[in-house]
C-alpha atoms as a PDB file:
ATOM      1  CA  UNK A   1       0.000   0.000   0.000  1.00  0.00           C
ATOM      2  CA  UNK A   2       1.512   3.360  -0.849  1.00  0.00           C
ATOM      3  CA  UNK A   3       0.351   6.580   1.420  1.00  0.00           C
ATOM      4  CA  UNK A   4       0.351   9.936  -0.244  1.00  0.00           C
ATOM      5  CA  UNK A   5       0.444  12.866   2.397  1.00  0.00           C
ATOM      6  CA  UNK A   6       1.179  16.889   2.017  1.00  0.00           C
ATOM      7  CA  UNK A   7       4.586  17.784   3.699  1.00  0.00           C
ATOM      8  CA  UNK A   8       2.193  19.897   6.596  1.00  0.00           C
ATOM      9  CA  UNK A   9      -0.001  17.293   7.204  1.00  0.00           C
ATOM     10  CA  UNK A  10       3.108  14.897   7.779  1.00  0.00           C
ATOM     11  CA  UNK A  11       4.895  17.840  10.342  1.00  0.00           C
ATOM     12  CA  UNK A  12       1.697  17.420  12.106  1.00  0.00           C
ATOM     13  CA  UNK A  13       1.078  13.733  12.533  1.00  0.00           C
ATOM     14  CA  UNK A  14       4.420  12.172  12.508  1.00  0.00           C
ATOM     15  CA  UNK A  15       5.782  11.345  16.016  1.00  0.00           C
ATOM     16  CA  UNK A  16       9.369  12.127  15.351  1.00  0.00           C
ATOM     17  CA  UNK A  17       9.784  14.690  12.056  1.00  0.00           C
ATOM     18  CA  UNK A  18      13.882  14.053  12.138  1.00  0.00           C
ATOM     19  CA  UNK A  19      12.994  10.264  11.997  1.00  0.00           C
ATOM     20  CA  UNK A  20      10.654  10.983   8.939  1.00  0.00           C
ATOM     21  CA  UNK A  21      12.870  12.942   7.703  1.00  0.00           C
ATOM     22  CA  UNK A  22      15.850  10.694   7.906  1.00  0.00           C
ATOM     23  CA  UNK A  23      13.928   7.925   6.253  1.00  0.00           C
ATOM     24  CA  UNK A  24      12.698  10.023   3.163  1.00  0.00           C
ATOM     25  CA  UNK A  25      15.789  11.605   2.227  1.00  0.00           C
ATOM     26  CA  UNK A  26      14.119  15.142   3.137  1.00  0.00           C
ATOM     27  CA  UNK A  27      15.960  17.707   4.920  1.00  0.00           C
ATOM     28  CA  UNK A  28      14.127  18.957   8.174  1.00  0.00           C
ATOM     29  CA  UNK A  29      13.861  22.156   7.278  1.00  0.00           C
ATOM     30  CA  UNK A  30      11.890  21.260   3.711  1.00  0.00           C
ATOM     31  CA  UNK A  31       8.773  22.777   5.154  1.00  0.00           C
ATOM     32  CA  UNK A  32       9.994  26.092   4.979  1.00  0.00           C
ATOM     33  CA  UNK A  33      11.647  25.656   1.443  1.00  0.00           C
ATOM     34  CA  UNK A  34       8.097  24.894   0.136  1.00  0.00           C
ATOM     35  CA  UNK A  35       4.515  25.755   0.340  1.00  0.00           C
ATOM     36  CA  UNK A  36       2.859  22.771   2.943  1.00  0.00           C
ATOM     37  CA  UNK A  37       1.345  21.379   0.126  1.00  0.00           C
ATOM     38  CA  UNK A  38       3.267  19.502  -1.520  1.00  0.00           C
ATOM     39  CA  UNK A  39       2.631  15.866  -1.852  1.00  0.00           C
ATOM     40  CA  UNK A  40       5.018  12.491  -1.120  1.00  0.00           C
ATOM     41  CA  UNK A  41       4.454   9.072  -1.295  1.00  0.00           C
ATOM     42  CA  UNK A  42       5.602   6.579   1.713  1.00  0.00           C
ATOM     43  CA  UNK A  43       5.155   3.384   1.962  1.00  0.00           C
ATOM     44  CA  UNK A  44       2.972   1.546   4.669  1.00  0.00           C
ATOM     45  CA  UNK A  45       6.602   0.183   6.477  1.00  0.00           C
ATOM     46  CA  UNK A  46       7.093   3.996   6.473  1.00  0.00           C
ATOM     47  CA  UNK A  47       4.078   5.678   7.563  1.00  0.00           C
ATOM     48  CA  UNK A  48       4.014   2.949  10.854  1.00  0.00           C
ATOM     49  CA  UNK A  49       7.687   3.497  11.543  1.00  0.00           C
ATOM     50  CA  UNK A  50       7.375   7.604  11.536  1.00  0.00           C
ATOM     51  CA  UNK A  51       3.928   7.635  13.687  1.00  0.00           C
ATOM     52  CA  UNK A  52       1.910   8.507  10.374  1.00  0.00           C
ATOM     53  CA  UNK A  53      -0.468   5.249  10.851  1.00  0.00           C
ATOM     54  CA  UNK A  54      -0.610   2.929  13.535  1.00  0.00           C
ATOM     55  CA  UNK A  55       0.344  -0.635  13.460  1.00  0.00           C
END
């Protein structure tokens, strides 16, 4: 299953954003480089592991 998510509503729902971060490839700043909005895909192993979706 593959989880699509803006970049906001991931800052607000993860548990730990570095950890999110870290497993994307994003910087933690990348919020501020764009508008919220923008949309990535994560995989279910991903969403459970940064808080996004519970196990």
């Amino acid at each position: 299953m593959k989880i699509v998510i803006s970049l906001s509503e991931a800052c607000k729902r993860a548990l730990d954003w570095e950890v999110f971060c870290d497993d994307l490839g994003l910087d933690y700043y990348c919020l501020q480089y764009s508008d919220g909005e923008h949309e990535i895909t994560l995989s279910e192993e991903q969403a459970k592991k940064s808080g996004l979706i519970k196990e």
